[in-house]
Protein backbone atom coordinates (compact mmCIF):
# COMPACT_ATOMS: atom_id res chain seq x y z
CA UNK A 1 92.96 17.45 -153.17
CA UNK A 2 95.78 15.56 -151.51
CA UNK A 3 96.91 18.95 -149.82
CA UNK A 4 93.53 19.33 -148.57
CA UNK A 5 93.18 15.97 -147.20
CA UNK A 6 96.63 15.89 -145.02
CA UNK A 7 95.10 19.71 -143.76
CA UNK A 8 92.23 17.85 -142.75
CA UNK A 9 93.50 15.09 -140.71
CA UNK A 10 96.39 17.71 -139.39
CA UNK A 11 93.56 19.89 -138.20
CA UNK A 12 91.71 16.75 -136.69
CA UNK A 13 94.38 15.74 -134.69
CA UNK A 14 95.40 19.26 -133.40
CA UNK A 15 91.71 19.11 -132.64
CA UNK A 16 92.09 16.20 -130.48
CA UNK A 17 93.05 18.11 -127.22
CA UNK A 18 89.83 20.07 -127.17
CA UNK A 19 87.46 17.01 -127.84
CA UNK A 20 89.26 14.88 -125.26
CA UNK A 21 88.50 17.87 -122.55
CA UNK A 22 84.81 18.37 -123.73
CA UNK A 23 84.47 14.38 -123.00
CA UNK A 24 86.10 15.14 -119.52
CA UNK A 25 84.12 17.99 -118.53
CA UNK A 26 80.94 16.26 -119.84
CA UNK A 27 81.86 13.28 -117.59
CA UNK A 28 82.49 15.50 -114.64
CA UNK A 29 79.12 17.24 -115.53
CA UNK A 30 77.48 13.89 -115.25
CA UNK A 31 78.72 13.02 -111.94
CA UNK A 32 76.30 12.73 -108.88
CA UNK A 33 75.90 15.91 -106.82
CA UNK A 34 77.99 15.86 -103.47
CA UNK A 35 75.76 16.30 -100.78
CA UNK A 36 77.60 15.68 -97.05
CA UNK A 37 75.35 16.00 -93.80
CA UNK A 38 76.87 16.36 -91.08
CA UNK A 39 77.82 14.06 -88.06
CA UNK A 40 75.43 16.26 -85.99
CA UNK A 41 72.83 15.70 -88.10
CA UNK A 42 73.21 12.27 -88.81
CA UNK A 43 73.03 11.29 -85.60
CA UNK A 44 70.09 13.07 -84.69
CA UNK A 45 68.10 11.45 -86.98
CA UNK A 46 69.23 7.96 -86.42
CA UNK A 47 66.26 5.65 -86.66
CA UNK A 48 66.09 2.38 -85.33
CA UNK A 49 63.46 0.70 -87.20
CA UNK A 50 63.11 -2.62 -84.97
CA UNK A 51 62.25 -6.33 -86.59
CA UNK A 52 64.63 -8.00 -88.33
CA UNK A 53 67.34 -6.80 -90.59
CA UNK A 54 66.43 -6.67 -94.26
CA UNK A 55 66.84 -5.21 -97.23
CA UNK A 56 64.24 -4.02 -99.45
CA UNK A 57 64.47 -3.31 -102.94
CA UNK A 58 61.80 -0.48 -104.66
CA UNK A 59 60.96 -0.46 -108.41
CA UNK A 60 59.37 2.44 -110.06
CA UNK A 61 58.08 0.98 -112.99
CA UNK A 62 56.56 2.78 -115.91
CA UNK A 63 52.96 1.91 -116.74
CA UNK A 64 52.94 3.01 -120.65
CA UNK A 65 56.56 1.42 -121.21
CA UNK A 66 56.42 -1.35 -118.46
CA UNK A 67 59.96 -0.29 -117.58
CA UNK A 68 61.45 0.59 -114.49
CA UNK A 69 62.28 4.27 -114.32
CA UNK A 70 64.48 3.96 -110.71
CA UNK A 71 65.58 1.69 -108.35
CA UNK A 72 66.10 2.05 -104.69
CA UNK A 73 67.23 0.28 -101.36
CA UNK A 74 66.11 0.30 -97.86
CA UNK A 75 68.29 -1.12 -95.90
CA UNK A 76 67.58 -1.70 -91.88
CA UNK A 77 70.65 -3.03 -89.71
CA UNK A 78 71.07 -1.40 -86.57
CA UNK A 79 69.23 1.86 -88.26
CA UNK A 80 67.17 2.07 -91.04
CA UNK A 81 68.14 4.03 -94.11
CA UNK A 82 67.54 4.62 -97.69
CA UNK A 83 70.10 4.75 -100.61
CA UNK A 84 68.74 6.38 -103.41
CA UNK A 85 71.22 6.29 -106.08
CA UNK A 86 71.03 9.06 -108.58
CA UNK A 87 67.33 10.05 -107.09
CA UNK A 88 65.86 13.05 -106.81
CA UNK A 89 63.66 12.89 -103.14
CA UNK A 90 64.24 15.10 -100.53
CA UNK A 91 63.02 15.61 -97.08
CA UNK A 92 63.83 18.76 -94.77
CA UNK A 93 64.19 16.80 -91.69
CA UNK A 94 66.31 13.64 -93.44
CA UNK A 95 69.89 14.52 -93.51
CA UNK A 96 71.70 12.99 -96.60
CA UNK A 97 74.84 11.56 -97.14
CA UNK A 98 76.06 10.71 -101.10
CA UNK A 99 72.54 9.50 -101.58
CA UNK A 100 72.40 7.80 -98.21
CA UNK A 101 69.41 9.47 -96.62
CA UNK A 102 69.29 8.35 -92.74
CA UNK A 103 66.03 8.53 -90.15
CA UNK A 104 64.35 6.74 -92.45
CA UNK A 105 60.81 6.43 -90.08
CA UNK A 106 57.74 4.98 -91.83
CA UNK A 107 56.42 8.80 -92.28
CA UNK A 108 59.70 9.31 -93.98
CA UNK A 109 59.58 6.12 -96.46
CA UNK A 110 55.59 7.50 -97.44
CA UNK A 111 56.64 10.24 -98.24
CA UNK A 112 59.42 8.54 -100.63
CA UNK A 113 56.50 6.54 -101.61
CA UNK A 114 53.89 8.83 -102.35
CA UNK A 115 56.48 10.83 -104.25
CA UNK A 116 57.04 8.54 -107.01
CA UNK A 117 53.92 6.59 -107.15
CA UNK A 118 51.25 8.45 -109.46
CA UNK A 119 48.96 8.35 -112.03
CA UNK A 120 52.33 7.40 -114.68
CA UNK A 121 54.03 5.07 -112.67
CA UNK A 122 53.90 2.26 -109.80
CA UNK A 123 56.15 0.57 -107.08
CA UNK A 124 57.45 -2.83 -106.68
CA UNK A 125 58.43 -3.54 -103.43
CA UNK A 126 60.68 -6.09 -102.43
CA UNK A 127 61.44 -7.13 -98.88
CA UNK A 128 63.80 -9.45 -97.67
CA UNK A 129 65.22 -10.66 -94.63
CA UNK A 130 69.00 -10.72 -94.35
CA UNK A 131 71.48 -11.17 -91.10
CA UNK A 132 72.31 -8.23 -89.54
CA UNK A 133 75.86 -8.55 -90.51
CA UNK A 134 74.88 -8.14 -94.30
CA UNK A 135 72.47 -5.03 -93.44
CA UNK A 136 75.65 -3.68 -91.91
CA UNK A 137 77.63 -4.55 -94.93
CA UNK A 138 75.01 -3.22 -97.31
CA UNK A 139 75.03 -0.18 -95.35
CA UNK A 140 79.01 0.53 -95.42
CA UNK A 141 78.96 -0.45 -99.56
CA UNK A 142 76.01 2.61 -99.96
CA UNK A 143 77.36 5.27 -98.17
CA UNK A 144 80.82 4.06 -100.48
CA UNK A 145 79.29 4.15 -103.74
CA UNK A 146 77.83 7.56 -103.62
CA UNK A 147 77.52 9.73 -105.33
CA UNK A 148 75.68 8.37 -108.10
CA UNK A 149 75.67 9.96 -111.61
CA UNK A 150 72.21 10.21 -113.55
CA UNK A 151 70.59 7.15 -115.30
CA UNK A 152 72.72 4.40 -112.88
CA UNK A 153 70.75 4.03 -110.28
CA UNK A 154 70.44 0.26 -110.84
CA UNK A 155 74.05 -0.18 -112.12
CA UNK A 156 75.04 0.77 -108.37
CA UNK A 157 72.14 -1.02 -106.34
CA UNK A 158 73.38 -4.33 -108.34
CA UNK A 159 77.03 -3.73 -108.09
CA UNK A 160 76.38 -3.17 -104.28
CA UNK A 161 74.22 -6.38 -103.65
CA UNK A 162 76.87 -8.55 -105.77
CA UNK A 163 79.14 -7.94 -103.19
CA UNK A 164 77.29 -9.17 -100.68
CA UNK A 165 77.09 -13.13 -99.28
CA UNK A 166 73.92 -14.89 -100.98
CA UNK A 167 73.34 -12.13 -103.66
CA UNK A 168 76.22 -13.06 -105.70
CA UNK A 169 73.55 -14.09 -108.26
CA UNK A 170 72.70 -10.99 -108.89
CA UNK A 171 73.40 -9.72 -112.63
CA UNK A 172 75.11 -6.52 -113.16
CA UNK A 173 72.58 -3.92 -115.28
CA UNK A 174 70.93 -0.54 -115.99
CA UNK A 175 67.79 -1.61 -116.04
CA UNK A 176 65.62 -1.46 -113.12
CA UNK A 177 63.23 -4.20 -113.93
CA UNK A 178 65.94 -6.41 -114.81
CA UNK A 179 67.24 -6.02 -111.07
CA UNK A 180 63.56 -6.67 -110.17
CA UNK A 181 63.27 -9.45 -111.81
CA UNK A 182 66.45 -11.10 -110.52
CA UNK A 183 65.99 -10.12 -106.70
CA UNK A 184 62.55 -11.68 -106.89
CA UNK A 185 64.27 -15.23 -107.53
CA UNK A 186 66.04 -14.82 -104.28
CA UNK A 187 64.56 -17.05 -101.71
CA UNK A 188 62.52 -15.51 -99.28
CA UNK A 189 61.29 -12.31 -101.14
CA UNK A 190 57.95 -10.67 -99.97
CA UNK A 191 56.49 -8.71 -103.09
CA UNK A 192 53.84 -5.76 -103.14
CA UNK A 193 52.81 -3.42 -105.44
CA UNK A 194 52.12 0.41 -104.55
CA UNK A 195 49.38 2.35 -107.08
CA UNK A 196 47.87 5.61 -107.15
CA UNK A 197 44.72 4.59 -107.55
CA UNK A 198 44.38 2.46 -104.94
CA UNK A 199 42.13 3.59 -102.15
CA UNK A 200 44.29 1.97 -99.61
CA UNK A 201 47.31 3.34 -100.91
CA UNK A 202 48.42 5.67 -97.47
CA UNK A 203 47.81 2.41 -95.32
CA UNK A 204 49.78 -0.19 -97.78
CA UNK A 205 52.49 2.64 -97.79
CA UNK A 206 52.95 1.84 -94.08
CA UNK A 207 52.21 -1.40 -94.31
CA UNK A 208 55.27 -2.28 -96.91
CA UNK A 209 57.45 -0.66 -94.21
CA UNK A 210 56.35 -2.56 -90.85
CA UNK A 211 59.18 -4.60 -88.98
CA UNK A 212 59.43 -8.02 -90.35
């Protein structure tokens, strides 16, 4: 029996090298997909969304769990655009960059909308009205932290807003409604709620989205 045991533990440990690359290539399997528009493209979708700079954090909570399911950002500096860590929308016409999407017009953010909003889940939207400086900032940190692997799309939205001044606050987490919940105590915060069944759902859509 004691021959047996030191086999086993020799085997484990010239075992070791495989499990250690498994791990790795499950890791690297994990990671966000690279997606890299190009200048041309990004700049001929440039929006400039007008009002005043802000950031606007989206919820897409879960109505059986009364979870959030994903997080995003609008953020509108000198353009407007969305990052959409992890996420899965895609437009044609709106060039992408890490999961930085750019020419973010109000058609484009209801069709984001109307995309995750549906008879199994809702959106929380958050607006709020930063310096332009910050929207800048915010901006540079997104198209930084991309790509973003599955299931962290609030890990990276809070990591980015820590690092911004006035959001230091903010708790790092993987939970979308616990970013919610800690965004809304930031002073200032406009609130809505987006749902399927509401018959004024396409004009609220547009509505969440007009210049502050």
């Amino acid at each position: 029996m004691q021959m047996n045991s030191r086999a086993q533990r020799r085997a484990v440990v010239n075992f070791l090298p495989v499990i250690l690359a498994l791990a790795i290539l499950s890791l690297l399997s994990a990671c966000g997909e690279r997606i890299y528009a190009s200048d041309e493209a990004v700049q001929a979708a440039r929006y400039q969304h007008g009002g005043a700079a802000e950031l606007t954090l989206v919820t897409i909570m879960n109505y059986a769990s009364n979870r959030g399911d994903h997080t995003g950002l609008f953020i509108n500096g000198n353009e407007r655009v969305l990052f959409d860590p992890a996420g899965s929308w895609t437009l044609e016409a709106i060039p992408e960059r890490n999961d930085v999407h750019f020419g973010m017009t109000p058609a484009a953010g209801a069709s984001y909308y109307i995309s995750h909003v549906r008879p199994s889940h809702y959106a929380v939207v958050q607006r709020l009205v930063v310096s332009p400086e910050v929207a800048e900032q915010a901006k540079a940190l997104a198209l930084q932290a991309g790509p973003v692997p599955p299931a962290r799309c609030a890990a990276a939205t809070s990591a980015l807003l820590r690092q911004l001044p006035g959001f230091e606050g903010i708790g790092g987490t993987f939970f979308p409604q616990v970013l919610m919940r800690s965004f809304a105590e930031l002073p200032g915060v406009q609130t809505y709620e987006l749902h399927h069944d509401d018959p004024d759902i396409q004009v609220k859509m547009l509505q969440v989205q007009r210049p502050l």
